[in-house]
Protein backbone atom coordinates (compact mmCIF):
# COMPACT_ATOMS: atom_id res chain seq x y z
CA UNK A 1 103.24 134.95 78.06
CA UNK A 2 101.01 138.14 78.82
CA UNK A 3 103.46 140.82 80.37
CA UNK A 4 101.11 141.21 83.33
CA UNK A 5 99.36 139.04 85.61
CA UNK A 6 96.61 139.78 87.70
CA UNK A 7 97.40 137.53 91.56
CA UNK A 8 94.55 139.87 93.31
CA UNK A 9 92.77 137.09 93.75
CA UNK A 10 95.29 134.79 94.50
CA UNK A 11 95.83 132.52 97.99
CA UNK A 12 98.87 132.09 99.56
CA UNK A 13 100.23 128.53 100.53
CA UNK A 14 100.02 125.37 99.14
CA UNK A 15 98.35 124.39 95.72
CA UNK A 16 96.71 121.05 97.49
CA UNK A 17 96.06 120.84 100.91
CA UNK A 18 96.76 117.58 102.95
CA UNK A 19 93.47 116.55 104.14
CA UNK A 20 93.53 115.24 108.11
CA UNK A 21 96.64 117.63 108.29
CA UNK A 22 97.24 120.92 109.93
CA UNK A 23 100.25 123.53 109.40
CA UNK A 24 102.17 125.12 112.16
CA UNK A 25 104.68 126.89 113.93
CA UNK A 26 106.92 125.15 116.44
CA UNK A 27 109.91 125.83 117.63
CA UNK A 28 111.79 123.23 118.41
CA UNK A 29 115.69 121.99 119.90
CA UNK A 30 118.76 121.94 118.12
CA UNK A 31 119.39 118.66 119.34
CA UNK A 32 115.92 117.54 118.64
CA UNK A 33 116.03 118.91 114.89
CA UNK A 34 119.53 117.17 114.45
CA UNK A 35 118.91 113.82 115.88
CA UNK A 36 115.70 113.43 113.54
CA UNK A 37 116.94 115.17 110.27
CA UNK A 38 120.14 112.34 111.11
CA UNK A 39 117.26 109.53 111.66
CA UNK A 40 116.05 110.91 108.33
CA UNK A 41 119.12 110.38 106.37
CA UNK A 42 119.27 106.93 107.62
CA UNK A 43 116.31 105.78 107.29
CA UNK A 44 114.71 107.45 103.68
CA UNK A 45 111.40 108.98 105.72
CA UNK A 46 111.15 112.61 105.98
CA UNK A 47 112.20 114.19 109.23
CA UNK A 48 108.72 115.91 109.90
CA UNK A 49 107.35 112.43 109.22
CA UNK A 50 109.35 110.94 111.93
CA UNK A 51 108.06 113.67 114.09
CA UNK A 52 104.90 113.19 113.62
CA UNK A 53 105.48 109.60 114.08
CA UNK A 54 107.21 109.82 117.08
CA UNK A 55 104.44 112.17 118.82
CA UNK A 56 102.15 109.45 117.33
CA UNK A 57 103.79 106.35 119.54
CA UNK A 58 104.23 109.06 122.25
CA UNK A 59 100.76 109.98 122.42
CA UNK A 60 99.04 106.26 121.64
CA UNK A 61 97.71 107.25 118.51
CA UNK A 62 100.01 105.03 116.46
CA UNK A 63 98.86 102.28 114.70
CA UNK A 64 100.33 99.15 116.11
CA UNK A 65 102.84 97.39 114.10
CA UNK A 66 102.24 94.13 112.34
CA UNK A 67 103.33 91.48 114.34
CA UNK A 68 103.91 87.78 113.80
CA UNK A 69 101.46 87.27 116.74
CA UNK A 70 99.20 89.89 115.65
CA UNK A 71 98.70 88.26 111.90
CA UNK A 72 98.28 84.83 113.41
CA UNK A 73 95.48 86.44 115.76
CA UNK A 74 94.24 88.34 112.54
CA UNK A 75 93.81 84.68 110.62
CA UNK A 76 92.73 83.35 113.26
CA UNK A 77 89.70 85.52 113.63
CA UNK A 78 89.35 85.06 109.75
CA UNK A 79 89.12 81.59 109.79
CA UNK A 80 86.70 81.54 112.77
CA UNK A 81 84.01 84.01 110.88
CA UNK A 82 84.48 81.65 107.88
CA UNK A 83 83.13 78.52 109.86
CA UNK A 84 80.30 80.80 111.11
């Protein structure tokens, strides 16, 4: 190892950034905080996931989830460009 370093040119943060993602600051509830880093725990899903996920579903931006009726709808429509 070289006993110095030179970091002038170095950036602060993280090595890779998450593309379609943005850091922030938010301050949030106790309660809030608590009740997802619990969901967390029971689950296995990070509790910033489940944040996001939950403004997600909030907001209508979530995808919708996969359905029984929703993959017979999906075949359906496969089976009807088929015979097209």
């Amino acid at each position: 190892m070289k006993k110095e370093y030179d970091f002038s040119a170095g950036k602060r943060g993280a090595i890779l950034s998450s593309v379609g993602k943005t850091r922030i600051t938010i301050y949030l509830d106790n309660v809030i905080v608590e009740r997802f880093r619990s969901l967390s725990r029971k689950s296995g899903k990070g509790y910033q996931t489940l944040i996001n996920d939950a403004l997600a579903a909030h907001t209508g931006i979530a995808q919708p989830l996969l359905t029984p009726q929703l993959i017979r709808q999906i075949i359906r429509e496969e089976l009807l460009d088929q015979e097209s």
